[in-house]
C-alpha atoms as a PDB file:
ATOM      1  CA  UNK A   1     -57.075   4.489 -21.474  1.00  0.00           C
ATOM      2  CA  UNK A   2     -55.925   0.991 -20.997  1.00  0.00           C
ATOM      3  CA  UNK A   3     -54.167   0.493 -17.969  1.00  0.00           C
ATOM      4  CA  UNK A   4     -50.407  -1.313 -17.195  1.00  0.00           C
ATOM      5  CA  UNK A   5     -48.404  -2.616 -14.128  1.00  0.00           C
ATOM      6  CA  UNK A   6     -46.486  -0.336 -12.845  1.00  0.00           C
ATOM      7  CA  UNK A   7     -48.248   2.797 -13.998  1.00  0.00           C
ATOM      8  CA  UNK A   8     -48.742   5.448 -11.676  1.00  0.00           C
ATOM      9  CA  UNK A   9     -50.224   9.268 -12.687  1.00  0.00           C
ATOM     10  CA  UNK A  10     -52.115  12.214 -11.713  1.00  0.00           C
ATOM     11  CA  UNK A  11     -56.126  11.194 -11.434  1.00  0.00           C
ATOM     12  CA  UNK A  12     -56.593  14.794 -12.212  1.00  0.00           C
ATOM     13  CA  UNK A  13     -55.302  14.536 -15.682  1.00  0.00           C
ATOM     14  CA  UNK A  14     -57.868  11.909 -16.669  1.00  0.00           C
ATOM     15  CA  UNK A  15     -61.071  12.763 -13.882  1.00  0.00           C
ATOM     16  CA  UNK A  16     -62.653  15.567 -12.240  1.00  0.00           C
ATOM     17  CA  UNK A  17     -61.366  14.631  -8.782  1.00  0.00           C
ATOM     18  CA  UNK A  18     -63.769  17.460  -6.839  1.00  0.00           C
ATOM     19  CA  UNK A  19     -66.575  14.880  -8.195  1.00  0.00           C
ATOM     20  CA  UNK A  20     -67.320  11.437  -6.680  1.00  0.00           C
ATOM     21  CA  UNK A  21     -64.860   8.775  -8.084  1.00  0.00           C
ATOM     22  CA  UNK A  22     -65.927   5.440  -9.075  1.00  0.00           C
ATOM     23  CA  UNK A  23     -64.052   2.408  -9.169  1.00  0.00           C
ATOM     24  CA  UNK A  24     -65.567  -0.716 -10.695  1.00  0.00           C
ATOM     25  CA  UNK A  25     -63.959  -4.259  -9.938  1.00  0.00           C
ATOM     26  CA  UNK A  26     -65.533  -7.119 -12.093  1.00  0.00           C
ATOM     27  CA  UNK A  27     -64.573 -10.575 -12.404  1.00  0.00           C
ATOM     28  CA  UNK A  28     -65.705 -13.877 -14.502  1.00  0.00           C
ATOM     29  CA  UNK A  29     -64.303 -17.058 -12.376  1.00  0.00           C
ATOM     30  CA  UNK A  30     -65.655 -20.762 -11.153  1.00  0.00           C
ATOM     31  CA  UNK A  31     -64.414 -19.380  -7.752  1.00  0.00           C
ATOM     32  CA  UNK A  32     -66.326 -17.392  -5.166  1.00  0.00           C
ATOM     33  CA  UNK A  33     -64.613 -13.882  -5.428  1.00  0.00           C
ATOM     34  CA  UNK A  34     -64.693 -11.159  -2.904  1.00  0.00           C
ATOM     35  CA  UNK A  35     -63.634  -7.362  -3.581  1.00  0.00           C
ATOM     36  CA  UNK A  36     -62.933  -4.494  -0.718  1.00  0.00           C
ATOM     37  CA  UNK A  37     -61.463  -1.716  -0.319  1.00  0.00           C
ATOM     38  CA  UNK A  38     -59.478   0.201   2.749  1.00  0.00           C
ATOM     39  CA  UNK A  39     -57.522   3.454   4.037  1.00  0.00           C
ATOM     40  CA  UNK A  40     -53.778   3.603   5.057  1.00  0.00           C
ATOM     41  CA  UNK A  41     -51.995   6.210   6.595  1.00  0.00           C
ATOM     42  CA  UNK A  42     -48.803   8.241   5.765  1.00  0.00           C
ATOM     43  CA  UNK A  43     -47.052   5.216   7.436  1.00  0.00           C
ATOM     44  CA  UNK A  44     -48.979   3.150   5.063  1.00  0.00           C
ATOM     45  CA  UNK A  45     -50.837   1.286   7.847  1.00  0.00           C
ATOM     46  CA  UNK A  46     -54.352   0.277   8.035  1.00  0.00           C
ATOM     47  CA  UNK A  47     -54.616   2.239  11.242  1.00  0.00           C
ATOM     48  CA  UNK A  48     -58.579   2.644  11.359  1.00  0.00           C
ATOM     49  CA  UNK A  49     -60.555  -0.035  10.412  1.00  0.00           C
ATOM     50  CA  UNK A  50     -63.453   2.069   9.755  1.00  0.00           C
ATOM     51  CA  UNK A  51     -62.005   2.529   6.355  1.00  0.00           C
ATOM     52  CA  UNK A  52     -62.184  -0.943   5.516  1.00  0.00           C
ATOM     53  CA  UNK A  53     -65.272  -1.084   3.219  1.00  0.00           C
ATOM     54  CA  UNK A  54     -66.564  -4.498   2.178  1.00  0.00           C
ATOM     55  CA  UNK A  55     -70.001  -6.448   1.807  1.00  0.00           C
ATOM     56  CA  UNK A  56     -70.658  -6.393   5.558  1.00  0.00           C
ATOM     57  CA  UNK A  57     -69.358  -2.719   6.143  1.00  0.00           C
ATOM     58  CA  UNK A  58     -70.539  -1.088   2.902  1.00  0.00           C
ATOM     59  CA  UNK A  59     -69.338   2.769   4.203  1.00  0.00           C
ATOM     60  CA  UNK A  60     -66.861   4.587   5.827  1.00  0.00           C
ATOM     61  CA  UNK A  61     -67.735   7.098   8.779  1.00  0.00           C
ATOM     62  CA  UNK A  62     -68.809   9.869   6.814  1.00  0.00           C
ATOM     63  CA  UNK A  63     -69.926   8.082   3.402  1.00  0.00           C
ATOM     64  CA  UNK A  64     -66.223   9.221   1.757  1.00  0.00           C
ATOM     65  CA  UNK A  65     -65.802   5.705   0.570  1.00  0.00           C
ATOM     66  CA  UNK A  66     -69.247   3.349  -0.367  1.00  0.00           C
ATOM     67  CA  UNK A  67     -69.111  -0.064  -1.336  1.00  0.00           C
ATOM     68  CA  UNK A  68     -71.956  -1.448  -3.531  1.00  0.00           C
ATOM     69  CA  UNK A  69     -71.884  -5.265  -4.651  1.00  0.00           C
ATOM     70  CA  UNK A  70     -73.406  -7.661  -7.229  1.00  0.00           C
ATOM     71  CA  UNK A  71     -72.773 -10.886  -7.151  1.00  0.00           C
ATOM     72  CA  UNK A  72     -69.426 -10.865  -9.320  1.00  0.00           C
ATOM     73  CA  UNK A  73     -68.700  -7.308  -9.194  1.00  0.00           C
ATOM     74  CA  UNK A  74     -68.360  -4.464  -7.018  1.00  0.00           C
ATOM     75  CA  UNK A  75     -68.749  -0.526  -7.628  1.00  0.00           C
ATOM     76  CA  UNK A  76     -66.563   1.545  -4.817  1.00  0.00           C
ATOM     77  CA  UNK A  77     -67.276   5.277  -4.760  1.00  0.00           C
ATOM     78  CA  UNK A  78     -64.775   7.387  -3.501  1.00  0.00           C
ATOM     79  CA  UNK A  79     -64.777  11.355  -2.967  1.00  0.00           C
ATOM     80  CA  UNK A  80     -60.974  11.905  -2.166  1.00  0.00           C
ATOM     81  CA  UNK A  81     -61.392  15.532  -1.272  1.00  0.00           C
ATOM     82  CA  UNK A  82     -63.663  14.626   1.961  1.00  0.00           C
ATOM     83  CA  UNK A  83     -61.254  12.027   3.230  1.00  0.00           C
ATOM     84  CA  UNK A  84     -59.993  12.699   6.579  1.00  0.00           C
ATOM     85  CA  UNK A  85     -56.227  13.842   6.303  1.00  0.00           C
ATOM     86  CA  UNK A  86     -54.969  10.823   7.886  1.00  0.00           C
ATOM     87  CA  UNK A  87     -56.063   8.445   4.884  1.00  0.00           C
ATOM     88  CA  UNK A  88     -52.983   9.246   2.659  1.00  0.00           C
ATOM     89  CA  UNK A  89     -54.215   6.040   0.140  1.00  0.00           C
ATOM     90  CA  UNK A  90     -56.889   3.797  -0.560  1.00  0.00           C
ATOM     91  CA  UNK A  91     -55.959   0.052  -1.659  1.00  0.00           C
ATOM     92  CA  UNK A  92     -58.583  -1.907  -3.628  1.00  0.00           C
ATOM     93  CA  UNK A  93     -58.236  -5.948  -4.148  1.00  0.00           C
ATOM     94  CA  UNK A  94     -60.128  -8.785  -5.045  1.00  0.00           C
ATOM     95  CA  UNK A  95     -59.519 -11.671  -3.119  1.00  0.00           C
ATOM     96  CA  UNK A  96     -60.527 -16.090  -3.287  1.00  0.00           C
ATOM     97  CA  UNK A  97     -63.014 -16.896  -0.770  1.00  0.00           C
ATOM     98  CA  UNK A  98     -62.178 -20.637   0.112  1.00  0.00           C
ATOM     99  CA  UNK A  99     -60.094 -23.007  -2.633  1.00  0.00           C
ATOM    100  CA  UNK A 100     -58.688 -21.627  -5.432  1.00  0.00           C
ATOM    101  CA  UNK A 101     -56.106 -19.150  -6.972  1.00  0.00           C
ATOM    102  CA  UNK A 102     -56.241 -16.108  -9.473  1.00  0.00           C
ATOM    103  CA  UNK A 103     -54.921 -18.133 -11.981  1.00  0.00           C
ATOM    104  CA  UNK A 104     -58.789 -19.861 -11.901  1.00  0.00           C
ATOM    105  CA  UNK A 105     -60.270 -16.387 -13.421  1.00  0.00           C
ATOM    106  CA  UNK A 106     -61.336 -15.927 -16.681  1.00  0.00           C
ATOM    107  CA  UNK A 107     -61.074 -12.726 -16.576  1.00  0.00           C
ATOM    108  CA  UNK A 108     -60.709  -9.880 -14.009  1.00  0.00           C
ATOM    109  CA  UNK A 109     -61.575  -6.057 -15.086  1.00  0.00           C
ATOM    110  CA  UNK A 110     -61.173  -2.373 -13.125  1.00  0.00           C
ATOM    111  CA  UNK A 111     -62.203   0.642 -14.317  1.00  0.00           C
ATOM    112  CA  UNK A 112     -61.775   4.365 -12.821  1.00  0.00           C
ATOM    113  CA  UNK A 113     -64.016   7.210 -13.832  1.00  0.00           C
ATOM    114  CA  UNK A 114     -65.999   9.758 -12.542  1.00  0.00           C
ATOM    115  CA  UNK A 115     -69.808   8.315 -11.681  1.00  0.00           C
ATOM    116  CA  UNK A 116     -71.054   6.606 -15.059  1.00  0.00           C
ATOM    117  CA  UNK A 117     -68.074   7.717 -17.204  1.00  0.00           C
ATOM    118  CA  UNK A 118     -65.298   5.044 -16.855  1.00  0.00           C
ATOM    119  CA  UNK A 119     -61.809   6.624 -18.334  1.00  0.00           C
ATOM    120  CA  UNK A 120     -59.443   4.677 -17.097  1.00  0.00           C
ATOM    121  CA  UNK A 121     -59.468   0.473 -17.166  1.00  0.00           C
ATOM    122  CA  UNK A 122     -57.373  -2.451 -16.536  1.00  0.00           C
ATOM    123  CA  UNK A 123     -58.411  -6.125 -17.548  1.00  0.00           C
ATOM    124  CA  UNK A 124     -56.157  -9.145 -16.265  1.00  0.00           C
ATOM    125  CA  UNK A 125     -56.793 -12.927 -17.248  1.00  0.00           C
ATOM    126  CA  UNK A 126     -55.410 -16.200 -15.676  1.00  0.00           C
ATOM    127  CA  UNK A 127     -51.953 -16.186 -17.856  1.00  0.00           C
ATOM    128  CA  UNK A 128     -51.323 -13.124 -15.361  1.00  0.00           C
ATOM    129  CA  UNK A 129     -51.329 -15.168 -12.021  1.00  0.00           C
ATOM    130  CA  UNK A 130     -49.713 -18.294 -10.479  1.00  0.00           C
ATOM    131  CA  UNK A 131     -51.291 -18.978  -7.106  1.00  0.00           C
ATOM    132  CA  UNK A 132     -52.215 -16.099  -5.833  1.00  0.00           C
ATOM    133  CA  UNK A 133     -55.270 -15.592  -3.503  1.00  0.00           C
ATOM    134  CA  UNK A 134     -55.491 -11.816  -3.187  1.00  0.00           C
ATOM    135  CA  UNK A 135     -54.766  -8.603  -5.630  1.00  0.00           C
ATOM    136  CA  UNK A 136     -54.032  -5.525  -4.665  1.00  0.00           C
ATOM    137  CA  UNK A 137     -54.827  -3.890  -8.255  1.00  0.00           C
ATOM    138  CA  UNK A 138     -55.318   0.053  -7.747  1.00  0.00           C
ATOM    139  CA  UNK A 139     -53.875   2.017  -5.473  1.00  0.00           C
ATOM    140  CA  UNK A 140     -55.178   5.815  -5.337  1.00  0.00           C
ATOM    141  CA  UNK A 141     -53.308   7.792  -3.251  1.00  0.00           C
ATOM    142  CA  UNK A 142     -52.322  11.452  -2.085  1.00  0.00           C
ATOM    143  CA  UNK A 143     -48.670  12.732  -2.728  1.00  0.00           C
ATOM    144  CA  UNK A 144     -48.918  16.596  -3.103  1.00  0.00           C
ATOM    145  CA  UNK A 145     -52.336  15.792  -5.015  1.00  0.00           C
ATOM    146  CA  UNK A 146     -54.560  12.421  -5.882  1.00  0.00           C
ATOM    147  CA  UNK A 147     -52.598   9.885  -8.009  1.00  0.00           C
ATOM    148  CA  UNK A 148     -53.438   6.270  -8.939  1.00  0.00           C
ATOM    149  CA  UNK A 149     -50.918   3.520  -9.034  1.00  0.00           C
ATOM    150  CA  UNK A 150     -51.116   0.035 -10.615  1.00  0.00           C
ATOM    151  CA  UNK A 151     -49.075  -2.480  -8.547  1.00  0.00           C
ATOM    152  CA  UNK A 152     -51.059  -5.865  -9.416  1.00  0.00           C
ATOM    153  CA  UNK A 153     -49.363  -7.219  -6.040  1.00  0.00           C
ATOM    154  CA  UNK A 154     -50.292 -11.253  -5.506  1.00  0.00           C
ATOM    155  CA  UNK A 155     -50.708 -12.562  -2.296  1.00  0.00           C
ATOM    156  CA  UNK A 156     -50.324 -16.284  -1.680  1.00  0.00           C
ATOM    157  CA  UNK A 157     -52.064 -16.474   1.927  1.00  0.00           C
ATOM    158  CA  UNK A 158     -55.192 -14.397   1.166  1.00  0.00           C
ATOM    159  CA  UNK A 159     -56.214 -11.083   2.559  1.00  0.00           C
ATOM    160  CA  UNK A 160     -55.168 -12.001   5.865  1.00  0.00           C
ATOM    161  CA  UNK A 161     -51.668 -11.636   4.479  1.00  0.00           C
ATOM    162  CA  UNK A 162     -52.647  -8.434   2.712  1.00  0.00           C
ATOM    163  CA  UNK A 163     -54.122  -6.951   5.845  1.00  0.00           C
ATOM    164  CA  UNK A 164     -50.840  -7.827   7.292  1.00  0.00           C
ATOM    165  CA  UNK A 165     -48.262  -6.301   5.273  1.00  0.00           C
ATOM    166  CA  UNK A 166     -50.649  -3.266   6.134  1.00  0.00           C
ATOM    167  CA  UNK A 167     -50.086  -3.371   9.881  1.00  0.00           C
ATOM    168  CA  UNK A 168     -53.179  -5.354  10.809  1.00  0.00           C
ATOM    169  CA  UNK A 169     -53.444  -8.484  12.454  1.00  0.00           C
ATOM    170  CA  UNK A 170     -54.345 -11.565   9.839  1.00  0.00           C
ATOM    171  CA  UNK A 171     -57.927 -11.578   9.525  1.00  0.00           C
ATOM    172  CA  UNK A 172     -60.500 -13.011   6.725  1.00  0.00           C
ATOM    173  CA  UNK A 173     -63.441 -10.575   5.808  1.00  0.00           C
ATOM    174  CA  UNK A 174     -65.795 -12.838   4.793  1.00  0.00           C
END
């Protein structure tokens, strides 16, 4: 199923969420990309850091959340049912390392699905951005059960400012 802004629905109507989760960020760009993932709380916080996944921390504590990348695309696995209670959401992005905005992709591409079986996917091209250095593209997320959300938020400062707006001081994971 294709994917809008906005959306927001059960994962269990389209995934067996008791089975790992993949999510699959791709992009096609003259720019250096980076992708990561991380935990917030029920204040929507980034209040442990150890659920920040990324090239240089590839896992969180107890392997809920794993971070495999190529060199323009990622694969996060997630297994929402082993995450500790206090990570109510996970927020992935993809993010400019150095000059350049979003509107310099060709073409940026996520796809949900259990391991091997994308279901759900969302493909964005430069006509969708104006200088923007970070997405925040999915959102997964636990309100009574595991949803997904689709907020395609744009950040103009980078992921320092998207780290920010999560309660964490500005820093660049690089």
């Amino acid at each position: 199923m294709e994917l809008t802004r906005g959306m927001r629905d059960k994962l269990a109507d389209y995934l067996d969420i008791s089975q790992p989760i993949e999510v699959t960020m791709s992009v096609s760009s003259g720019c250096e990309f980076k992708f990561c993932c991380f935990g917030v709380d029920g204040e929507d916080v980034l209040s442990d850091e150890k659920y920040l996944v990324f090239s240089k921390h590839t896992s969180s504590p107890d392997g809920e959340v794993k971070f495999e990348c190529e060199e323009n695309k990622s694969v996060i696995t997630v297994m929402p049912e082993k995450l500790p209670e206090h990570i109510k959401k996970l927020v992935f992005a993809v993010f400019i390392i150095g000059n350049g905005t979003m509107n310099n992709l060709y073409n940026y591409k996520v796809t949900i699905g259990n391991v091997g079986k994308p279901e759900l996917s969302l493909t964005l091209e430069a006509k969708d951005f104006r200088s923007e250095k970070v997405i925040e593209s999915i959102d997964i997320y636990f309100k009574n059960e595991w949803r997904f959300s689709v907020p395609i938020t744009g950040f103009n400062r980078g992921i320092g400012q998207l780290l920010k707006h999560y309660g964490e001081s500005e820093k660049i994971i690089e």
